[in-house]
C-alpha atoms as a PDB file:
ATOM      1  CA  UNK A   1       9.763  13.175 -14.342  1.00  0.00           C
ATOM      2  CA  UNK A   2      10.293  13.800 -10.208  1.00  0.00           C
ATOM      3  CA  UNK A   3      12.725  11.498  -8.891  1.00  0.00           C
ATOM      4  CA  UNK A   4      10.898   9.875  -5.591  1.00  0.00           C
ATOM      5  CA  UNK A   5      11.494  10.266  -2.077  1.00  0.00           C
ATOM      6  CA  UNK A   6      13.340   7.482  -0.391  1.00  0.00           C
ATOM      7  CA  UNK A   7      11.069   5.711   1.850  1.00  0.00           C
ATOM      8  CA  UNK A   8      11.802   4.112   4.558  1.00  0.00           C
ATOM      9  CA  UNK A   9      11.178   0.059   4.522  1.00  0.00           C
ATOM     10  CA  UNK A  10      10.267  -2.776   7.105  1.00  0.00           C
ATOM     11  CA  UNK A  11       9.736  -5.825   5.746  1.00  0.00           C
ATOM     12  CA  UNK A  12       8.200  -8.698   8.131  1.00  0.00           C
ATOM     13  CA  UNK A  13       9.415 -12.203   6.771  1.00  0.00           C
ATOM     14  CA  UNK A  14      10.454 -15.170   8.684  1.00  0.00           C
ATOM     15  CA  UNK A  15      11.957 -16.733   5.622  1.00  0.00           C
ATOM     16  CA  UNK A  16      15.341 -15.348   5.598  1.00  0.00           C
ATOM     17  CA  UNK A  17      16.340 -15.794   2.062  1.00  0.00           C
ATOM     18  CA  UNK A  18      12.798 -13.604   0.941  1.00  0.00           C
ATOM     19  CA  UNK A  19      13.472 -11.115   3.690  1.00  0.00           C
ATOM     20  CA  UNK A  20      16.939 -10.703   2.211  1.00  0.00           C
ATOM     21  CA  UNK A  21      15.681 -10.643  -1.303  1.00  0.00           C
ATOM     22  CA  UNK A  22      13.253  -8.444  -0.647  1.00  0.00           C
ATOM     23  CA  UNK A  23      15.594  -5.938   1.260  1.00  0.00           C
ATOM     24  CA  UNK A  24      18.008  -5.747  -1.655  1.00  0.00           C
ATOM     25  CA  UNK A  25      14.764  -5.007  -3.955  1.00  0.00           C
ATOM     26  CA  UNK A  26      14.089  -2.164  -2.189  1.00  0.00           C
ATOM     27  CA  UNK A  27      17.336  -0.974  -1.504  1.00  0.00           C
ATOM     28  CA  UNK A  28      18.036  -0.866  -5.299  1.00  0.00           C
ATOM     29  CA  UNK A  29      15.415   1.353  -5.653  1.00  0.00           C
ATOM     30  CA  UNK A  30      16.681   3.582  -3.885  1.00  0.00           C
ATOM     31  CA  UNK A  31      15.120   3.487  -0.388  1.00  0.00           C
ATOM     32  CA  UNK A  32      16.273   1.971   3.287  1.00  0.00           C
ATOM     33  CA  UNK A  33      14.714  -1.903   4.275  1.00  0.00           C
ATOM     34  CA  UNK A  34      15.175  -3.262   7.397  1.00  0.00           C
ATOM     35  CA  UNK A  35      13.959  -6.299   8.202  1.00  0.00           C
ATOM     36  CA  UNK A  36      12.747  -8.473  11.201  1.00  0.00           C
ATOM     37  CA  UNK A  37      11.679 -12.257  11.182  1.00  0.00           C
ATOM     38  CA  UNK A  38       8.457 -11.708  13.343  1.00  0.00           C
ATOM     39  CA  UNK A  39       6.050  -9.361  15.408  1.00  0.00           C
ATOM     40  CA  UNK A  40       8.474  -8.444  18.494  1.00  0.00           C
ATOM     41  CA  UNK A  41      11.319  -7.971  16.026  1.00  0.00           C
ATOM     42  CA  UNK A  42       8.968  -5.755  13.679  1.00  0.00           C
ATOM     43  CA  UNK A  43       7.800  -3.426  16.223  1.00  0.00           C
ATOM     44  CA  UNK A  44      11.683  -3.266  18.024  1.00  0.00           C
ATOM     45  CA  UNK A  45      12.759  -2.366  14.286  1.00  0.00           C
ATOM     46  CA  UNK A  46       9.847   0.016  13.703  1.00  0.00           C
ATOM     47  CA  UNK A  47      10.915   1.952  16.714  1.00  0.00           C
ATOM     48  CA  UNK A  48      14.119   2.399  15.414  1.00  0.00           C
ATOM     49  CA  UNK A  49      13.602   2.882  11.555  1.00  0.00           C
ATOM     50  CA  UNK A  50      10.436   4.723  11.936  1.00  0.00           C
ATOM     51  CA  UNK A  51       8.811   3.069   8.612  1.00  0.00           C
ATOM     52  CA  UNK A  52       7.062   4.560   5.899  1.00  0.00           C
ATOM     53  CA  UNK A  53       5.765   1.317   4.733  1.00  0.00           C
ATOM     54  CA  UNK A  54       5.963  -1.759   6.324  1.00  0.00           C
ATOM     55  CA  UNK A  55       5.737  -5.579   3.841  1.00  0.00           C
ATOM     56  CA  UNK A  56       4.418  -8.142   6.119  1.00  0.00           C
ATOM     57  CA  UNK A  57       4.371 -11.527   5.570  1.00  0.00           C
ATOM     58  CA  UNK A  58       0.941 -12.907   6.328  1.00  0.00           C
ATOM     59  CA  UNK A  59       1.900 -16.132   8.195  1.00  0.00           C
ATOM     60  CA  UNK A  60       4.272 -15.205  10.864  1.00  0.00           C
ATOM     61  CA  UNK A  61       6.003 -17.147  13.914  1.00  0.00           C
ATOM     62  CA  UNK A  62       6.016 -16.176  17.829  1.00  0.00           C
ATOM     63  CA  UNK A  63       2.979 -15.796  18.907  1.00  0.00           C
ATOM     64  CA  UNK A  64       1.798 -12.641  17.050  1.00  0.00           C
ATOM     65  CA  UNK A  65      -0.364 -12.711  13.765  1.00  0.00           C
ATOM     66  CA  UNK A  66      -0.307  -9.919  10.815  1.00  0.00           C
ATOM     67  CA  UNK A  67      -3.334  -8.254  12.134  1.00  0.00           C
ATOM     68  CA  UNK A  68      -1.928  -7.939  15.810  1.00  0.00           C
ATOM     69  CA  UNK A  69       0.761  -6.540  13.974  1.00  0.00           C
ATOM     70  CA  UNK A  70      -0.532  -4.752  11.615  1.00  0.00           C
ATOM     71  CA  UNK A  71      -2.644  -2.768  15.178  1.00  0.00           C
ATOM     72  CA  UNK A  72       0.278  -2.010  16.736  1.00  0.00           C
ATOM     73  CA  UNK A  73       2.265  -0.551  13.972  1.00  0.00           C
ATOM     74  CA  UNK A  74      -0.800   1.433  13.375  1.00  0.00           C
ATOM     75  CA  UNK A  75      -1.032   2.734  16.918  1.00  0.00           C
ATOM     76  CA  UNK A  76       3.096   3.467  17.189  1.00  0.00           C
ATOM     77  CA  UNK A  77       3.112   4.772  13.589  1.00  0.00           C
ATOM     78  CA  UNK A  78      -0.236   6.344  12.506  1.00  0.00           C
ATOM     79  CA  UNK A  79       1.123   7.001   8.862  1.00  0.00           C
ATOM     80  CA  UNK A  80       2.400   3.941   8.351  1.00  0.00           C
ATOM     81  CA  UNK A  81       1.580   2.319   5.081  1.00  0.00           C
ATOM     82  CA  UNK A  82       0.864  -1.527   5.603  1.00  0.00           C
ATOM     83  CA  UNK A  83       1.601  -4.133   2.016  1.00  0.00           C
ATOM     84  CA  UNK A  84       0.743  -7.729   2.885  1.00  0.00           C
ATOM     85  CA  UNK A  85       3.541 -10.177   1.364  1.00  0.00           C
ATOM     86  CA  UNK A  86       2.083 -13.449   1.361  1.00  0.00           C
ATOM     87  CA  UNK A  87       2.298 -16.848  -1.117  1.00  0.00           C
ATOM     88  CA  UNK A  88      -1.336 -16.870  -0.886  1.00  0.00           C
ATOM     89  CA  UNK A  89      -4.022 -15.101  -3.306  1.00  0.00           C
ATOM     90  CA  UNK A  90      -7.455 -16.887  -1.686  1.00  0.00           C
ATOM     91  CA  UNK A  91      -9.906 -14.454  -1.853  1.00  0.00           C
ATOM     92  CA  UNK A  92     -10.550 -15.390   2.589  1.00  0.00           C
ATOM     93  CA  UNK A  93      -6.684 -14.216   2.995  1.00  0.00           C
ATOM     94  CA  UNK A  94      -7.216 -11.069   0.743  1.00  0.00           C
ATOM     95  CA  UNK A  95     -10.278 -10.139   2.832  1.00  0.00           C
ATOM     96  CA  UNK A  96      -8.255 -10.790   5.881  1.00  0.00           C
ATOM     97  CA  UNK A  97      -5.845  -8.195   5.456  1.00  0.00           C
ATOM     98  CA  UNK A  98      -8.319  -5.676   4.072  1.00  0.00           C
ATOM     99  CA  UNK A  99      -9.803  -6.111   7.238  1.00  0.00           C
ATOM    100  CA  UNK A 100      -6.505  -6.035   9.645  1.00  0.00           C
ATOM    101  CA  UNK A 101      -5.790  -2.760   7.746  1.00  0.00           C
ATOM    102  CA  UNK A 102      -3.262  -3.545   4.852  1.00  0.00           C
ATOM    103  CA  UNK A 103      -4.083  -1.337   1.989  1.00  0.00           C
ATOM    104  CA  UNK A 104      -2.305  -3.611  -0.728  1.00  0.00           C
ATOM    105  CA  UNK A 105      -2.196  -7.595  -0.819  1.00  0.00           C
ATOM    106  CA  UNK A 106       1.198  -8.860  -2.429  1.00  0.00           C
ATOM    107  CA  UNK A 107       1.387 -12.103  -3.587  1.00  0.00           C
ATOM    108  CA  UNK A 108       4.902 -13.759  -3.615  1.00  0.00           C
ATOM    109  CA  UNK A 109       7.225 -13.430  -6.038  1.00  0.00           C
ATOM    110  CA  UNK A 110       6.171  -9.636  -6.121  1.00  0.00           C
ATOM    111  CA  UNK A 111       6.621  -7.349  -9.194  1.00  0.00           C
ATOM    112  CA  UNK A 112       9.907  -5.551  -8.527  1.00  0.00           C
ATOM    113  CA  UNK A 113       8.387  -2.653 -10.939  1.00  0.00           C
ATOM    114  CA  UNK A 114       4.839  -2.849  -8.873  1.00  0.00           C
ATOM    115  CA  UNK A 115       6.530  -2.451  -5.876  1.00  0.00           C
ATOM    116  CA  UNK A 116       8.265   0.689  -7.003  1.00  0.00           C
ATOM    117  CA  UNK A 117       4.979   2.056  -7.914  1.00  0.00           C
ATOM    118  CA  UNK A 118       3.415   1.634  -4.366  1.00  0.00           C
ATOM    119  CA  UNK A 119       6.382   2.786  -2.551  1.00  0.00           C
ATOM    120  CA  UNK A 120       6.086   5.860  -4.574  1.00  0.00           C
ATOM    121  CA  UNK A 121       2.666   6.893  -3.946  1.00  0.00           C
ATOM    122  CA  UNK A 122       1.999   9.449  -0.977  1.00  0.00           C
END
Protein backbone atom coordinates (compact mmCIF):
# COMPACT_ATOMS: atom_id res chain seq x y z
CA UNK A 1 0.00 0.00 0.00
CA UNK A 2 1.26 3.92 -0.91
CA UNK A 3 1.95 5.75 2.11
CA UNK A 4 -0.10 9.28 1.64
CA UNK A 5 1.01 12.64 1.06
CA UNK A 6 0.99 14.92 4.02
CA UNK A 7 -1.62 17.44 3.59
CA UNK A 8 -1.70 20.44 4.77
CA UNK A 9 -4.63 21.26 7.52
CA UNK A 10 -6.76 24.37 8.67
CA UNK A 11 -9.17 23.68 10.94
CA UNK A 12 -11.84 26.59 11.78
CA UNK A 13 -13.14 26.04 15.47
CA UNK A 14 -13.89 28.56 18.04
CA UNK A 15 -13.98 25.94 20.72
CA UNK A 16 -10.48 25.70 21.73
CA UNK A 17 -10.36 22.36 23.33
CA UNK A 18 -11.97 20.72 19.68
CA UNK A 19 -9.63 22.89 17.68
CA UNK A 20 -6.80 21.43 19.75
CA UNK A 21 -8.16 17.96 19.58
CA UNK A 22 -8.69 18.07 16.28
CA UNK A 23 -5.11 19.45 15.43
CA UNK A 24 -3.42 16.62 17.29
CA UNK A 25 -5.80 14.14 15.16
CA UNK A 26 -4.42 15.24 12.24
CA UNK A 27 -1.06 15.73 13.18
CA UNK A 28 -0.87 12.02 14.22
CA UNK A 29 -1.65 11.14 10.97
CA UNK A 30 0.89 12.42 9.71
CA UNK A 31 -0.01 15.82 8.19
CA UNK A 32 0.41 19.76 9.39
CA UNK A 33 -3.04 21.52 11.24
CA UNK A 34 -3.14 24.87 12.00
CA UNK A 35 -5.84 26.27 13.44
CA UNK A 36 -7.76 29.64 13.83
CA UNK A 37 -10.88 30.41 16.09
CA UNK A 38 -12.86 32.33 13.30
CA UNK A 39 -13.12 33.79 9.65
CA UNK A 40 -10.30 36.66 9.86
CA UNK A 41 -8.04 34.21 11.69
CA UNK A 42 -8.84 31.39 8.97
CA UNK A 43 -8.07 33.35 6.00
CA UNK A 44 -4.70 35.17 7.92
CA UNK A 45 -3.73 31.35 8.57
CA UNK A 46 -4.67 30.20 5.06
CA UNK A 47 -2.32 32.76 3.67
CA UNK A 48 0.34 31.46 5.53
CA UNK A 49 -0.22 27.58 5.54
CA UNK A 50 -1.57 27.49 2.12
CA UNK A 51 -4.23 24.56 3.01
CA UNK A 52 -5.02 21.55 1.29
CA UNK A 53 -8.13 21.07 3.20
CA UNK A 54 -9.64 23.29 5.40
CA UNK A 55 -12.40 21.68 8.66
CA UNK A 56 -14.73 24.42 9.41
CA UNK A 57 -16.86 24.60 12.09
CA UNK A 58 -20.32 25.56 10.91
CA UNK A 59 -21.29 28.10 13.64
CA UNK A 60 -18.55 30.56 13.89
CA UNK A 61 -18.00 33.99 15.89
CA UNK A 62 -16.97 37.61 14.43
CA UNK A 63 -19.02 38.51 12.09
CA UNK A 64 -18.27 36.00 9.28
CA UNK A 65 -20.39 32.75 8.61
CA UNK A 66 -19.00 29.28 7.03
CA UNK A 67 -20.25 30.14 3.66
CA UNK A 68 -18.53 33.70 3.60
CA UNK A 69 -15.77 31.66 4.51
CA UNK A 70 -15.98 28.95 2.77
CA UNK A 71 -16.06 31.96 -0.70
CA UNK A 72 -13.11 33.38 0.22
CA UNK A 73 -10.98 30.42 0.81
CA UNK A 74 -12.28 29.34 -2.48
CA UNK A 75 -11.28 32.52 -4.27
CA UNK A 76 -7.54 32.72 -2.36
CA UNK A 77 -7.15 28.92 -2.70
CA UNK A 78 -8.98 27.45 -5.76
CA UNK A 79 -7.92 23.79 -4.77
CA UNK A 80 -8.81 23.97 -1.54
CA UNK A 81 -10.80 21.10 -0.19
CA UNK A 82 -13.62 22.42 2.24
CA UNK A 83 -15.01 19.49 5.35
CA UNK A 84 -17.75 21.09 7.44
CA UNK A 85 -17.18 20.19 11.31
CA UNK A 86 -20.30 20.85 12.94
CA UNK A 87 -22.46 19.16 16.14
CA UNK A 88 -25.32 19.31 13.89
CA UNK A 89 -26.65 16.51 11.33
CA UNK A 90 -30.26 18.40 10.31
CA UNK A 91 -30.76 17.66 6.97
CA UNK A 92 -31.32 22.18 6.49
CA UNK A 93 -27.51 22.41 7.87
CA UNK A 94 -26.30 19.53 5.53
CA UNK A 95 -27.93 21.30 2.56
CA UNK A 96 -26.37 24.46 3.74
CA UNK A 97 -22.95 23.55 3.30
CA UNK A 98 -23.55 21.60 0.10
CA UNK A 99 -24.63 24.75 -1.05
CA UNK A 100 -21.70 27.16 0.47
CA UNK A 101 -19.38 24.63 -1.27
CA UNK A 102 -18.18 22.02 1.41
CA UNK A 103 -17.83 18.74 -0.27
CA UNK A 104 -18.10 16.61 3.06
CA UNK A 105 -20.42 17.38 6.21
CA UNK A 106 -18.67 16.15 9.56
CA UNK A 107 -20.60 15.72 12.38
CA UNK A 108 -18.82 16.12 15.81
CA UNK A 109 -17.06 13.74 17.42
CA UNK A 110 -15.63 12.82 13.87
CA UNK A 111 -14.24 9.34 12.94
CA UNK A 112 -10.49 9.68 13.45
CA UNK A 113 -10.22 6.68 10.73
CA UNK A 114 -12.91 8.65 8.33
CA UNK A 115 -10.99 11.53 8.51
CA UNK A 116 -7.86 9.80 7.36
CA UNK A 117 -9.74 8.55 4.46
CA UNK A 118 -10.83 12.07 3.18
CA UNK A 119 -7.59 13.66 3.78
CA UNK A 120 -6.20 11.02 1.60
CA UNK A 121 -8.21 11.34 -1.40
CA UNK A 122 -6.87 13.67 -4.32
Amino acid sequence: MRAMPARRVLIVEDNADTALTTALIVRHLGHTAEAAADGFGALVQARKLRPDFALVDLNLPGGMDCAELARRLKAEHPSIRLIALTGSALAEDRERTREAGFEVHLVKPMDPAYLESLLGRV
